[in-house]
PDB file of N, CA and C in Angstrom:
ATOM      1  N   UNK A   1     237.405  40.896 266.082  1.00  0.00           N
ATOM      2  CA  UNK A   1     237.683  42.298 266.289  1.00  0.00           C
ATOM      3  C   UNK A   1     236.844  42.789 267.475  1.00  0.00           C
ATOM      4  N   UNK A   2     237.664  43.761 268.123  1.00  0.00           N
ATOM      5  CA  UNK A   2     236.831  44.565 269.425  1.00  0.00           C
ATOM      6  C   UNK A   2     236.265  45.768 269.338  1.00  0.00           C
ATOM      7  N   UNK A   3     235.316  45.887 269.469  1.00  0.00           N
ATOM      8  CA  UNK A   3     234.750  47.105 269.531  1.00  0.00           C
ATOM      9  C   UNK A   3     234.952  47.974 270.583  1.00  0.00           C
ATOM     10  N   UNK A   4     235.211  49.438 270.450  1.00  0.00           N
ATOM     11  CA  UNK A   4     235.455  50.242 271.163  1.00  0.00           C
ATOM     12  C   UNK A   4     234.197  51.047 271.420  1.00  0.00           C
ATOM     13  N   UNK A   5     233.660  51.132 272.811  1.00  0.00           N
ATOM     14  CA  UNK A   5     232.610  51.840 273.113  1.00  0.00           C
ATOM     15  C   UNK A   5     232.144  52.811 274.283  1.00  0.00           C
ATOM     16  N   UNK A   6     232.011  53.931 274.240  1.00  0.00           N
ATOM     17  CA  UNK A   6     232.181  54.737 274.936  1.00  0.00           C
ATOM     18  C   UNK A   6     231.222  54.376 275.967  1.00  0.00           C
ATOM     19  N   UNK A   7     231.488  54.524 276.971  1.00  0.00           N
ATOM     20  CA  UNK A   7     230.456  54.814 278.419  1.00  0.00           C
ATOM     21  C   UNK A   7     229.938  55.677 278.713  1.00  0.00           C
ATOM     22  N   UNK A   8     230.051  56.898 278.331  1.00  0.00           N
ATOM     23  CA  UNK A   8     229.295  57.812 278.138  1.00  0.00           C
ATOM     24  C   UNK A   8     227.876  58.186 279.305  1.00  0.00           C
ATOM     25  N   UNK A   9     227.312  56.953 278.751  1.00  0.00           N
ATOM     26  CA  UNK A   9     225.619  56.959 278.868  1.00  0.00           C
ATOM     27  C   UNK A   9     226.018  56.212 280.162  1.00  0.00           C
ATOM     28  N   UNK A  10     227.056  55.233 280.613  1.00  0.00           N
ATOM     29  CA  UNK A  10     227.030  54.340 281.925  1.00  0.00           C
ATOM     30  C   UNK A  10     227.220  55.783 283.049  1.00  0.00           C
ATOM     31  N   UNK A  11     228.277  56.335 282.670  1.00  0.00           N
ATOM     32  CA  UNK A  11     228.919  57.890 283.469  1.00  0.00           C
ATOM     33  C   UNK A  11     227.922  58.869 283.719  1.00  0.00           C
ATOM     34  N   UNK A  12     227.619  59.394 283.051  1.00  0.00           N
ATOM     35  CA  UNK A  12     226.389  60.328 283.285  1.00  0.00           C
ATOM     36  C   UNK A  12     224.744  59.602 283.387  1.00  0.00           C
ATOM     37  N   UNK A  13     224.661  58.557 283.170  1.00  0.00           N
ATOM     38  CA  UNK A  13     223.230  58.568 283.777  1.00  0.00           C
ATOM     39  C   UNK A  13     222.889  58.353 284.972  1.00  0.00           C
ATOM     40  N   UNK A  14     223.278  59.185 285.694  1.00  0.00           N
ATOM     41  CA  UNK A  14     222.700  59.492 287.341  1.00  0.00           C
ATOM     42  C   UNK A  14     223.356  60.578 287.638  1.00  0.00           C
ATOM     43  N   UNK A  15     224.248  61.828 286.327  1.00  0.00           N
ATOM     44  CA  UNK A  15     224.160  63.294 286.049  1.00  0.00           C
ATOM     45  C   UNK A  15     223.438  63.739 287.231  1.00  0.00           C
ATOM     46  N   UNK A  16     221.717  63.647 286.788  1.00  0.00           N
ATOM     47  CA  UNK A  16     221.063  64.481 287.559  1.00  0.00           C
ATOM     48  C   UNK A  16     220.490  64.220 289.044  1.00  0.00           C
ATOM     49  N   UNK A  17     221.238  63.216 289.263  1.00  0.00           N
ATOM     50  CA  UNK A  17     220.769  62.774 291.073  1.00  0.00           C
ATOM     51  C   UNK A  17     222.339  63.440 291.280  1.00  0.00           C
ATOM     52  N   UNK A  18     223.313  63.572 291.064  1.00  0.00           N
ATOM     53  CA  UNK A  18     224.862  63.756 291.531  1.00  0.00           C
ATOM     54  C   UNK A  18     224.545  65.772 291.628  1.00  0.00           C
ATOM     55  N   UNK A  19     224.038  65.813 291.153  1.00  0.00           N
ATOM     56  CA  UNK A  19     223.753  67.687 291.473  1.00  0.00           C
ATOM     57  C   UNK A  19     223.403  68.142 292.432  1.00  0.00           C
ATOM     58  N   UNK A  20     223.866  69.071 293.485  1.00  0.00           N
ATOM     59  CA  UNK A  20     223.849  69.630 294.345  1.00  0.00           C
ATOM     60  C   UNK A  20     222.462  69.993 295.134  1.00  0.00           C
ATOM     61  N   UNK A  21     221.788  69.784 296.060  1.00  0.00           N
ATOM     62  CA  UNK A  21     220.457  70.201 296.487  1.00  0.00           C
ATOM     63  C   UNK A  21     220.715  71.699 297.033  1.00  0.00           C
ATOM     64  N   UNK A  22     219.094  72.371 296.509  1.00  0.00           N
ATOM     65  CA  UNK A  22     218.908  73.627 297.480  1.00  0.00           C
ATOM     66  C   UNK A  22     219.767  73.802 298.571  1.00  0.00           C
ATOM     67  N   UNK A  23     219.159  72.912 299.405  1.00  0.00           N
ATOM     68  CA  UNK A  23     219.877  72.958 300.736  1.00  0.00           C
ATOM     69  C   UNK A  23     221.147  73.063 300.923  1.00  0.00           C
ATOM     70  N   UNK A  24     221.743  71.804 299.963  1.00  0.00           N
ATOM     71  CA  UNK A  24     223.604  72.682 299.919  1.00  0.00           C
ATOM     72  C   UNK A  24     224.025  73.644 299.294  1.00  0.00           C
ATOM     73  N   UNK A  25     222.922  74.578 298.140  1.00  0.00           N
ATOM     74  CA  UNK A  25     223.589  75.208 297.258  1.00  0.00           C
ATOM     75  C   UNK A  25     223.831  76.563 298.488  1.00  0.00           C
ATOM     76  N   UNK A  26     222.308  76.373 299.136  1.00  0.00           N
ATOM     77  CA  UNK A  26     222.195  77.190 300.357  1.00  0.00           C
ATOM     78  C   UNK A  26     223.654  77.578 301.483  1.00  0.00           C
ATOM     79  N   UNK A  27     223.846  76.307 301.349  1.00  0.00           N
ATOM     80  CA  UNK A  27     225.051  76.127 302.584  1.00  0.00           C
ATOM     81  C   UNK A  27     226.424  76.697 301.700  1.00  0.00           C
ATOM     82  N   UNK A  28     226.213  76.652 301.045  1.00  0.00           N
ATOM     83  CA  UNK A  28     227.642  76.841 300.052  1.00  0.00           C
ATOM     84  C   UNK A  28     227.845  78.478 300.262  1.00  0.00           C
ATOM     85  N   UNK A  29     226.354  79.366 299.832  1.00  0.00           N
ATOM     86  CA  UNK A  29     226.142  80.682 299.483  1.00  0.00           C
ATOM     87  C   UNK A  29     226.274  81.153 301.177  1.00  0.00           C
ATOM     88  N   UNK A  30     226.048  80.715 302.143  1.00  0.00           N
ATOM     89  CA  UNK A  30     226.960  81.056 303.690  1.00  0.00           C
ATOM     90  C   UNK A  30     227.923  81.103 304.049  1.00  0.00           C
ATOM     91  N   UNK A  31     228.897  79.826 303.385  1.00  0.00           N
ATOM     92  CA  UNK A  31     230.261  79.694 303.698  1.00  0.00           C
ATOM     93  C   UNK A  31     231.006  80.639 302.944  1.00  0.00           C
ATOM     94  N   UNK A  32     230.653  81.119 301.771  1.00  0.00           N
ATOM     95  CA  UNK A  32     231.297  82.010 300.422  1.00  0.00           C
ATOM     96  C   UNK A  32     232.315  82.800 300.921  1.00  0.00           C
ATOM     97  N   UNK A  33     231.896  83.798 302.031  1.00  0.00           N
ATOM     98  CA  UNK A  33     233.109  84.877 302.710  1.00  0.00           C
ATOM     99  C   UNK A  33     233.881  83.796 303.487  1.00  0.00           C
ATOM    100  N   UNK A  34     234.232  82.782 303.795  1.00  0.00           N
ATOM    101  CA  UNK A  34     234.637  81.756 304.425  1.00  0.00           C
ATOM    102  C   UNK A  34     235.969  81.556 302.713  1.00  0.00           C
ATOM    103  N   UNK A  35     235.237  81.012 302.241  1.00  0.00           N
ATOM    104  CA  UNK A  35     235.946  79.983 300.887  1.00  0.00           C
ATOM    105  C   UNK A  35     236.294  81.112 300.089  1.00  0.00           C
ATOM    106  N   UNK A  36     235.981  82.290 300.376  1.00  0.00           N
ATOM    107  CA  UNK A  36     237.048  83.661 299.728  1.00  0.00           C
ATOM    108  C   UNK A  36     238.203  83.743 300.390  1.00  0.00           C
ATOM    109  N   UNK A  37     237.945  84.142 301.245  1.00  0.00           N
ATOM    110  CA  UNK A  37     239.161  84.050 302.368  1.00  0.00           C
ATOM    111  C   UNK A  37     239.854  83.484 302.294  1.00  0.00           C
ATOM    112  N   UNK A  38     239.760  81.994 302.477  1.00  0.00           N
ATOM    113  CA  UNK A  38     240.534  81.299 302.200  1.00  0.00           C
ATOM    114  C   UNK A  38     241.177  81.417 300.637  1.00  0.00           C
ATOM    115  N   UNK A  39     241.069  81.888 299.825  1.00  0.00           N
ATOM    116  CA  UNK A  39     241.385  81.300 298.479  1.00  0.00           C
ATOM    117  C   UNK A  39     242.363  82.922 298.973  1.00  0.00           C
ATOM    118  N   UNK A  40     242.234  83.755 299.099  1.00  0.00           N
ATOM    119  CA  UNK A  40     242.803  84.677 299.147  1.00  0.00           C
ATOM    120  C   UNK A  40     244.113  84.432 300.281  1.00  0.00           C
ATOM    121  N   UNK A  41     244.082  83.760 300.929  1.00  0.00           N
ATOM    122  CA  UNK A  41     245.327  83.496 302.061  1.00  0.00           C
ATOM    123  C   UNK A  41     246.340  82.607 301.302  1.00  0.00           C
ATOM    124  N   UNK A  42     245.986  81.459 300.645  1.00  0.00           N
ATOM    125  CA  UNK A  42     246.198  80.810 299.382  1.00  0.00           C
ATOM    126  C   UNK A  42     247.245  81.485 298.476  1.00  0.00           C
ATOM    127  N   UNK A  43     246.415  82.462 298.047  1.00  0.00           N
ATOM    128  CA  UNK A  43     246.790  83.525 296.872  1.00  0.00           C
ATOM    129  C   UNK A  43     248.129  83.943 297.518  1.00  0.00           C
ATOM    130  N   UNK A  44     248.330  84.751 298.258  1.00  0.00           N
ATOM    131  CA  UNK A  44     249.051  84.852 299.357  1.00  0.00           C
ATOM    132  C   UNK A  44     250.416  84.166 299.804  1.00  0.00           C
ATOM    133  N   UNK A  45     250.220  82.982 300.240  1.00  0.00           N
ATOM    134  CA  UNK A  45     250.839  82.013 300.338  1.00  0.00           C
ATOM    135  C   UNK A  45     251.589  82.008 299.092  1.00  0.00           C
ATOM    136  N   UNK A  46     250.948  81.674 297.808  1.00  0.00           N
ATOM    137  CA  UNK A  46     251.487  81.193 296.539  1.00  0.00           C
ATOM    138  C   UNK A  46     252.066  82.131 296.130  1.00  0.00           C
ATOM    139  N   UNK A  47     252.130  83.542 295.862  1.00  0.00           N
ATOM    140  CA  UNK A  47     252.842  84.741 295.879  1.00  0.00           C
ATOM    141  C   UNK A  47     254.370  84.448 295.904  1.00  0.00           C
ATOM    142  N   UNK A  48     254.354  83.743 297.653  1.00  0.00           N
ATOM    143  CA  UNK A  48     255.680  83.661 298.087  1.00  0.00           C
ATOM    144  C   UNK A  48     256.599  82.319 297.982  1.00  0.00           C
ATOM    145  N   UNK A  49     256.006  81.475 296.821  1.00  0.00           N
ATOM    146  CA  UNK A  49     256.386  80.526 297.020  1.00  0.00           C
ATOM    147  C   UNK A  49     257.905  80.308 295.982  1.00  0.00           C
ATOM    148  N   UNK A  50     258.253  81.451 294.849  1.00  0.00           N
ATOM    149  CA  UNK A  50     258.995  81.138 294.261  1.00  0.00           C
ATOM    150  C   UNK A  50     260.226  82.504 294.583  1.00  0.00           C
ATOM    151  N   UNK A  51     259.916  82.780 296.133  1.00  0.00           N
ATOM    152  CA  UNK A  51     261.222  84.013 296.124  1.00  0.00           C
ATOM    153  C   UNK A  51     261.071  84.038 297.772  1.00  0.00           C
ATOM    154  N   UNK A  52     261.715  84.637 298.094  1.00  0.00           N
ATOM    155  CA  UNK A  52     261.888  84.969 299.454  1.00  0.00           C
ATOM    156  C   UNK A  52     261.206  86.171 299.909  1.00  0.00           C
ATOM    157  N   UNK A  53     260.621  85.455 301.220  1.00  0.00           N
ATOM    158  CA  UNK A  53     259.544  86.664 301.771  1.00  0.00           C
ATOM    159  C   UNK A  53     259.566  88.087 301.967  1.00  0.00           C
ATOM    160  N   UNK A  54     259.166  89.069 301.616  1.00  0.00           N
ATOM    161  CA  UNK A  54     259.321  90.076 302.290  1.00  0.00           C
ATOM    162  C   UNK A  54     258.258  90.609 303.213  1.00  0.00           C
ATOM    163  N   UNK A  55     259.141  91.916 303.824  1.00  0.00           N
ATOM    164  CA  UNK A  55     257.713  92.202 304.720  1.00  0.00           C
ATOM    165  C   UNK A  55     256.491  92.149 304.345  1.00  0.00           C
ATOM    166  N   UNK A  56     256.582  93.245 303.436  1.00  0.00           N
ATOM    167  CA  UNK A  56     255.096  93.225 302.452  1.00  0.00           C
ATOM    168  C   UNK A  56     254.623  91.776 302.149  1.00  0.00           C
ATOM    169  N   UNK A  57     255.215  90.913 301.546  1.00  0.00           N
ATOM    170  CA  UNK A  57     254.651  89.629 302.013  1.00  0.00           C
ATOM    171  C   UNK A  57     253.971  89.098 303.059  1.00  0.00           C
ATOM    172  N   UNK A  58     254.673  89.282 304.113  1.00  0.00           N
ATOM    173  CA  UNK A  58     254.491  88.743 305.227  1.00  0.00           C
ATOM    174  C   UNK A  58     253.259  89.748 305.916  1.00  0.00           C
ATOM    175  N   UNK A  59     253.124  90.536 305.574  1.00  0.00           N
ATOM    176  CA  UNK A  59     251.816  91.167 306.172  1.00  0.00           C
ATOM    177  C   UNK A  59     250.990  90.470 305.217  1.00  0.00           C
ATOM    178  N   UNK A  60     250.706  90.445 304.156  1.00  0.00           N
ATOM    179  CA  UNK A  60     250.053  90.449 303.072  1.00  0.00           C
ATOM    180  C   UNK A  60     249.346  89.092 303.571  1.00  0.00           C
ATOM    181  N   UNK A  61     250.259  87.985 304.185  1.00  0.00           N
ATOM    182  CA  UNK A  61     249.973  86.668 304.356  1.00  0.00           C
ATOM    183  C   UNK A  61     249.159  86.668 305.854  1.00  0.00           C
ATOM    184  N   UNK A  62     249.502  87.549 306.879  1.00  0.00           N
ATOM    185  CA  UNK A  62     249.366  87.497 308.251  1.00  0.00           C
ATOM    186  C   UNK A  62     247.480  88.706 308.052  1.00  0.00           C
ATOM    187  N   UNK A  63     247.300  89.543 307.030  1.00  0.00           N
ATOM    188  CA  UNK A  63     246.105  90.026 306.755  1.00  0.00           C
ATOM    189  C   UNK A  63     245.165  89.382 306.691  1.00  0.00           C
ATOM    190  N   UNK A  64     245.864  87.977 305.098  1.00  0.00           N
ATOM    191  CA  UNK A  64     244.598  87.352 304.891  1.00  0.00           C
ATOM    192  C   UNK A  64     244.129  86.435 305.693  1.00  0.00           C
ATOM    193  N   UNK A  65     245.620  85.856 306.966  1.00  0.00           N
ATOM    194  CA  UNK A  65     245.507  85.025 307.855  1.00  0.00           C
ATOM    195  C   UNK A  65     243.840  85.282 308.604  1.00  0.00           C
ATOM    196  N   UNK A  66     244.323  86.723 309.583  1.00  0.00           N
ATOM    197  CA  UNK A  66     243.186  87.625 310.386  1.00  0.00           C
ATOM    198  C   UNK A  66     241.623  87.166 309.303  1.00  0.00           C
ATOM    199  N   UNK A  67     241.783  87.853 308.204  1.00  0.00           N
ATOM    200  CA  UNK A  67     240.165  87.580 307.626  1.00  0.00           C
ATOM    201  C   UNK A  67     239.674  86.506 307.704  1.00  0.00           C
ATOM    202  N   UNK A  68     240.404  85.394 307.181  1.00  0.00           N
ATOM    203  CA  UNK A  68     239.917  84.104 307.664  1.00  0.00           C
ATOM    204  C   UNK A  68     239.559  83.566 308.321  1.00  0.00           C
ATOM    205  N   UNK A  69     240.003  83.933 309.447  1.00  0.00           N
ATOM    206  CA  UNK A  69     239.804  83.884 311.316  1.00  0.00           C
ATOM    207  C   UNK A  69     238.559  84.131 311.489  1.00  0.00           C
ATOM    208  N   UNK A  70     238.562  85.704 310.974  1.00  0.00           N
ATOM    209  CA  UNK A  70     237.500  86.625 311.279  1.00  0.00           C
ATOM    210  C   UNK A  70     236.138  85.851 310.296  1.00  0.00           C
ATOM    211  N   UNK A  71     236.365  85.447 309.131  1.00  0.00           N
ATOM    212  CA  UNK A  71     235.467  85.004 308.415  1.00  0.00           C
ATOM    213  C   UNK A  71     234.641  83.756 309.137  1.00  0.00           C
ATOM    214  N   UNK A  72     235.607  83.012 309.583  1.00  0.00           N
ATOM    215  CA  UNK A  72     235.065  81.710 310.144  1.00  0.00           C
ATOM    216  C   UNK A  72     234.420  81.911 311.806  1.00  0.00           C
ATOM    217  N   UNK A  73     235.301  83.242 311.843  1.00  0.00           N
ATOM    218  CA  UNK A  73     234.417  83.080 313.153  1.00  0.00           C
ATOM    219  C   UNK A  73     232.741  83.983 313.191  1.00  0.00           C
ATOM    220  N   UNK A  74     232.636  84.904 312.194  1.00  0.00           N
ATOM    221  CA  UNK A  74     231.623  85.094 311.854  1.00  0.00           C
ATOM    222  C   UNK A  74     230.562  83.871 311.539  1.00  0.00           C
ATOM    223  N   UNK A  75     230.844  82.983 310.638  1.00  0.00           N
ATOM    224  CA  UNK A  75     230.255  81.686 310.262  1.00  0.00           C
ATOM    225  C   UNK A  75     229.794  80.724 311.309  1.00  0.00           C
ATOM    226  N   UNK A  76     230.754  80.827 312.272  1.00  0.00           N
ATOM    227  CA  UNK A  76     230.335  80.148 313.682  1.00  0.00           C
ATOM    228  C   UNK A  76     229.415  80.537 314.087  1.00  0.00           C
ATOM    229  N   UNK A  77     229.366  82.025 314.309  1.00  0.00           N
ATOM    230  CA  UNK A  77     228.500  82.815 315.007  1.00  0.00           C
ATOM    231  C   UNK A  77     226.820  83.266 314.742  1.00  0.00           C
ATOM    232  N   UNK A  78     226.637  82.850 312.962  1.00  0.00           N
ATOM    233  CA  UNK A  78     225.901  83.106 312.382  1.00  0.00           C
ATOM    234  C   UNK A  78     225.070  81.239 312.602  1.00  0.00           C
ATOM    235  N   UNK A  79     225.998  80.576 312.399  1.00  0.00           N
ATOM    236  CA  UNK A  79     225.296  79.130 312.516  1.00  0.00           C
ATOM    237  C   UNK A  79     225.107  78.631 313.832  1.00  0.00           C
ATOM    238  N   UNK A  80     225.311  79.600 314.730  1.00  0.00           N
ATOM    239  CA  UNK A  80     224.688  79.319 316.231  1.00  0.00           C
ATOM    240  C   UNK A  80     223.646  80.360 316.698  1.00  0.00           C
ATOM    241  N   UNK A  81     223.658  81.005 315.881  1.00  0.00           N
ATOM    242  CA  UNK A  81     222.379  81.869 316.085  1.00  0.00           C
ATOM    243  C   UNK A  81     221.004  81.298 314.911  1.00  0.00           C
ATOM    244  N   UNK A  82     221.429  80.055 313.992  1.00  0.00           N
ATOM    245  CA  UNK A  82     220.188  79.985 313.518  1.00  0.00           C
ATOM    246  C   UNK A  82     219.607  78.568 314.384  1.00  0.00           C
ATOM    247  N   UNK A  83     217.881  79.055 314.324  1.00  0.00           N
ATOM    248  CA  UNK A  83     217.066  78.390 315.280  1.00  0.00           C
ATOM    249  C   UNK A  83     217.024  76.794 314.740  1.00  0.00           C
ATOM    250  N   UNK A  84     217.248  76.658 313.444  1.00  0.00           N
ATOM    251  CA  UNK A  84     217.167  74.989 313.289  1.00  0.00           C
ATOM    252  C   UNK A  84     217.939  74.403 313.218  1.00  0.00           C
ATOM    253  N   UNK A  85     219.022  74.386 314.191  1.00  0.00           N
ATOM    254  CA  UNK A  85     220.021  73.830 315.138  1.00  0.00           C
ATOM    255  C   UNK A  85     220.974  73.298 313.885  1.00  0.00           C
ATOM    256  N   UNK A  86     220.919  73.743 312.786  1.00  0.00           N
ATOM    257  CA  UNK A  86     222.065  73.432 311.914  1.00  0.00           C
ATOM    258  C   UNK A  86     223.325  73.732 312.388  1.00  0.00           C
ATOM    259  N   UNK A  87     224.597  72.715 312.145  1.00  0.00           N
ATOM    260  CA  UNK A  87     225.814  73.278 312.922  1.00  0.00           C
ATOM    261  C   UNK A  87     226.565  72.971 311.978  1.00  0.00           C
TER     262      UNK A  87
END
């Protein structure tokens, strides 16, 4: 007979090295108006995916387009103005 045995303990034991550092949680909490944006253009997008566009759509999509733009290009602008040449 075979025994059935979970891995469990093989899967998660290195849990706590696989967790995110400061430093990226850091990088994450910069990009945020970036990865809103986006989820919101998304949103957007998906709206229109089970009918046919309308205007109001189509602004709706071409708005969140602009923020995104605008978001990322803020993000550019902010990560070339910091002094420890992070890019």
């Amino acid at each position: 007979m075979n025994h059935i045995v979970t891995v469990q303990d093989a899967v998660t034991a290195f849990a706590d090295f696989m967790e995110p550092t400061d430093a990226e949680l850091d990088e994450i909490e910069r990009e945020m108006l970036v990865i809103l944006a986006d989820v919101e253009l998304l949103d957007a997008h998906i709206i229109t995916l089970d009918r046919t566009p309308t205007e109001v759509d189509a602004r709706r999509i071409r708005r969140a387009r602009r923020r995104a733009l605008a978001a990322r290009v803020a993000l550019v602008n902010r990560t070339a103005g910091r002094s420890d040449g992070a890019a």
